[in-house]
C-alpha atoms as a PDB file:
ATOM      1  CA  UNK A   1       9.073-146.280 220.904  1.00  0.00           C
ATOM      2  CA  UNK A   2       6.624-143.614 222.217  1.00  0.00           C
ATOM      3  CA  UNK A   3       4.000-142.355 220.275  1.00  0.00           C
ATOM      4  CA  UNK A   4       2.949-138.815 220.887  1.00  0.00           C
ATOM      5  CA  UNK A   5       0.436-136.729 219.519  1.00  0.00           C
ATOM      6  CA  UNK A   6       1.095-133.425 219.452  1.00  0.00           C
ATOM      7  CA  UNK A   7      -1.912-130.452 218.364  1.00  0.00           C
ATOM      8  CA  UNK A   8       0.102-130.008 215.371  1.00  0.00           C
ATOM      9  CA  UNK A   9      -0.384-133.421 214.127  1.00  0.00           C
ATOM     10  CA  UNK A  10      -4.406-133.362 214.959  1.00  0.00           C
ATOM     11  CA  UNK A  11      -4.828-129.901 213.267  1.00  0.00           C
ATOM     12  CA  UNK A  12      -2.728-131.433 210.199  1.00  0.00           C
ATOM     13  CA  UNK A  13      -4.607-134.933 209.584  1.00  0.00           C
ATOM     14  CA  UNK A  14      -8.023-133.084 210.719  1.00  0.00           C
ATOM     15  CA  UNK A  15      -7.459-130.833 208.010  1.00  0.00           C
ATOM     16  CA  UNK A  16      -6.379-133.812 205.584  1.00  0.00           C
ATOM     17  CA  UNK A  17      -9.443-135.572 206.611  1.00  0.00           C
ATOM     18  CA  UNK A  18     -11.685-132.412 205.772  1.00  0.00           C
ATOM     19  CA  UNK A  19     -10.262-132.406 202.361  1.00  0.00           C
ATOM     20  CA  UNK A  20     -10.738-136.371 201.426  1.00  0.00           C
ATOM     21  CA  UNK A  21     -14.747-136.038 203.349  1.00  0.00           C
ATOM     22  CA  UNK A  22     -15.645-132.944 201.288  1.00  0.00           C
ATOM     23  CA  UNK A  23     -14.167-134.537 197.808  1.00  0.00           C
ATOM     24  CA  UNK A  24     -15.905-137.903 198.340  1.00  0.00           C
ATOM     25  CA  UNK A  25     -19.130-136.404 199.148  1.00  0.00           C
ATOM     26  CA  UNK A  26     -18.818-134.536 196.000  1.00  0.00           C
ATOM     27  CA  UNK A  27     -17.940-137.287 193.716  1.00  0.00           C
ATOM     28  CA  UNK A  28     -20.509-139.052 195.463  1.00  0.00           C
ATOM     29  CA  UNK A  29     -23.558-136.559 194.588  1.00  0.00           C
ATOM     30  CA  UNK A  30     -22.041-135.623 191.156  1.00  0.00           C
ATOM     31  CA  UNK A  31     -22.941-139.829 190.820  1.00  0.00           C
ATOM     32  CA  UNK A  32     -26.239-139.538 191.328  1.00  0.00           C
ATOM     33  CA  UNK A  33     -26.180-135.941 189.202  1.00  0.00           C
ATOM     34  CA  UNK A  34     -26.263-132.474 190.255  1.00  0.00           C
ATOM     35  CA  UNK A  35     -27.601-129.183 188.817  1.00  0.00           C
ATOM     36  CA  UNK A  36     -25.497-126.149 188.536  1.00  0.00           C
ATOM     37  CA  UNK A  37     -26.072-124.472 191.891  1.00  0.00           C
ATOM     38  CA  UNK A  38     -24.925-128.163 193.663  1.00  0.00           C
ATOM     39  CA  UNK A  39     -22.061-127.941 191.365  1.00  0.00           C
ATOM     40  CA  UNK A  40     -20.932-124.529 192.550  1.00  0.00           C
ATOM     41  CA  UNK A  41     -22.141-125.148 196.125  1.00  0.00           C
ATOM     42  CA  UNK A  42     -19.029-128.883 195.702  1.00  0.00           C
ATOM     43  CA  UNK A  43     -16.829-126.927 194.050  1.00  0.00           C
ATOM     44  CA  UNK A  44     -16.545-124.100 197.116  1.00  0.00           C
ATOM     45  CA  UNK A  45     -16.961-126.432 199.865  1.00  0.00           C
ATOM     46  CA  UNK A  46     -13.829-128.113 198.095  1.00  0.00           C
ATOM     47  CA  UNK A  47     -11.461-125.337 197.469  1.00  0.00           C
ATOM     48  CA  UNK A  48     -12.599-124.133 201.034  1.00  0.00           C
ATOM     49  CA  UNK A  49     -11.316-127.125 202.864  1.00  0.00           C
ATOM     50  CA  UNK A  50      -7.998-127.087 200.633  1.00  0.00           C
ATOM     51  CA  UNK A  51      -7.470-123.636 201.488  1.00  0.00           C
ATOM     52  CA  UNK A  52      -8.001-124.948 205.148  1.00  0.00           C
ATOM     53  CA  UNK A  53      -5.409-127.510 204.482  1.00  0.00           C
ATOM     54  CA  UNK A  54      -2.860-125.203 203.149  1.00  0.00           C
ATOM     55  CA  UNK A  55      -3.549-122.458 205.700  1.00  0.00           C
ATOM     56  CA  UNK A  56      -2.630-125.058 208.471  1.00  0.00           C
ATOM     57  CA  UNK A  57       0.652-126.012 207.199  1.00  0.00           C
ATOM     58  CA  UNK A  58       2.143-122.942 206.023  1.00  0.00           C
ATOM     59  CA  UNK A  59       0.975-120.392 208.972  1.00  0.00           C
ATOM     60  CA  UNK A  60       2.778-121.236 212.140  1.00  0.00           C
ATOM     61  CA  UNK A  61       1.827-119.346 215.287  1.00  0.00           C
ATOM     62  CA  UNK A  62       4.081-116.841 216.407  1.00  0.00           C
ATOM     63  CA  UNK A  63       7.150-117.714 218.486  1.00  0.00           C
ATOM     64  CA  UNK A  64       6.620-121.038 217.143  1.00  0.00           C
ATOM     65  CA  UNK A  65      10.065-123.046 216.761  1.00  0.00           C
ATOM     66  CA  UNK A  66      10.911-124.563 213.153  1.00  0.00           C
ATOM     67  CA  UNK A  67      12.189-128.207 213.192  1.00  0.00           C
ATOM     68  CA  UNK A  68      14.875-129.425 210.843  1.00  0.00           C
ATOM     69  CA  UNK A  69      12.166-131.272 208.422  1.00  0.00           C
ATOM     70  CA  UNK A  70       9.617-129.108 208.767  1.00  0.00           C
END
């Protein structure tokens, strides 16, 4: 069994990883209590890094074959 990386599967779990940093940070400082301008500040770094997420699974470069299971 080979195990290959591929750019696709960095870009994918990078983007995962982004997601679970920026929500545990937030939970984390919403702990120890935040004012409304922190609030907003979490709330956009959030939906930024799910819109990250999203944008690198549903736009494939150009040219770019699609597997069965994909």
């Amino acid at each position: 069994m080979s195990l290959e990386i591929t750019q696709r599967d960095l870009t994918e779990w990078g983007s995962a990883g982004l997601v679970f940093v920026s929500g545990a940070m937030t939970g984390h400082y919403a702990a120890a209590g935040m004012d409304a301008t922190q609030w907003l500040g979490a709330a956009i770094a959030v939906l930024g890094s799910v819109a990250v997420a999203v944008a690198v699974r549903v736009w494939r470069p150009k040219g770019a074959a699609v597997k069965a299971g994909d």
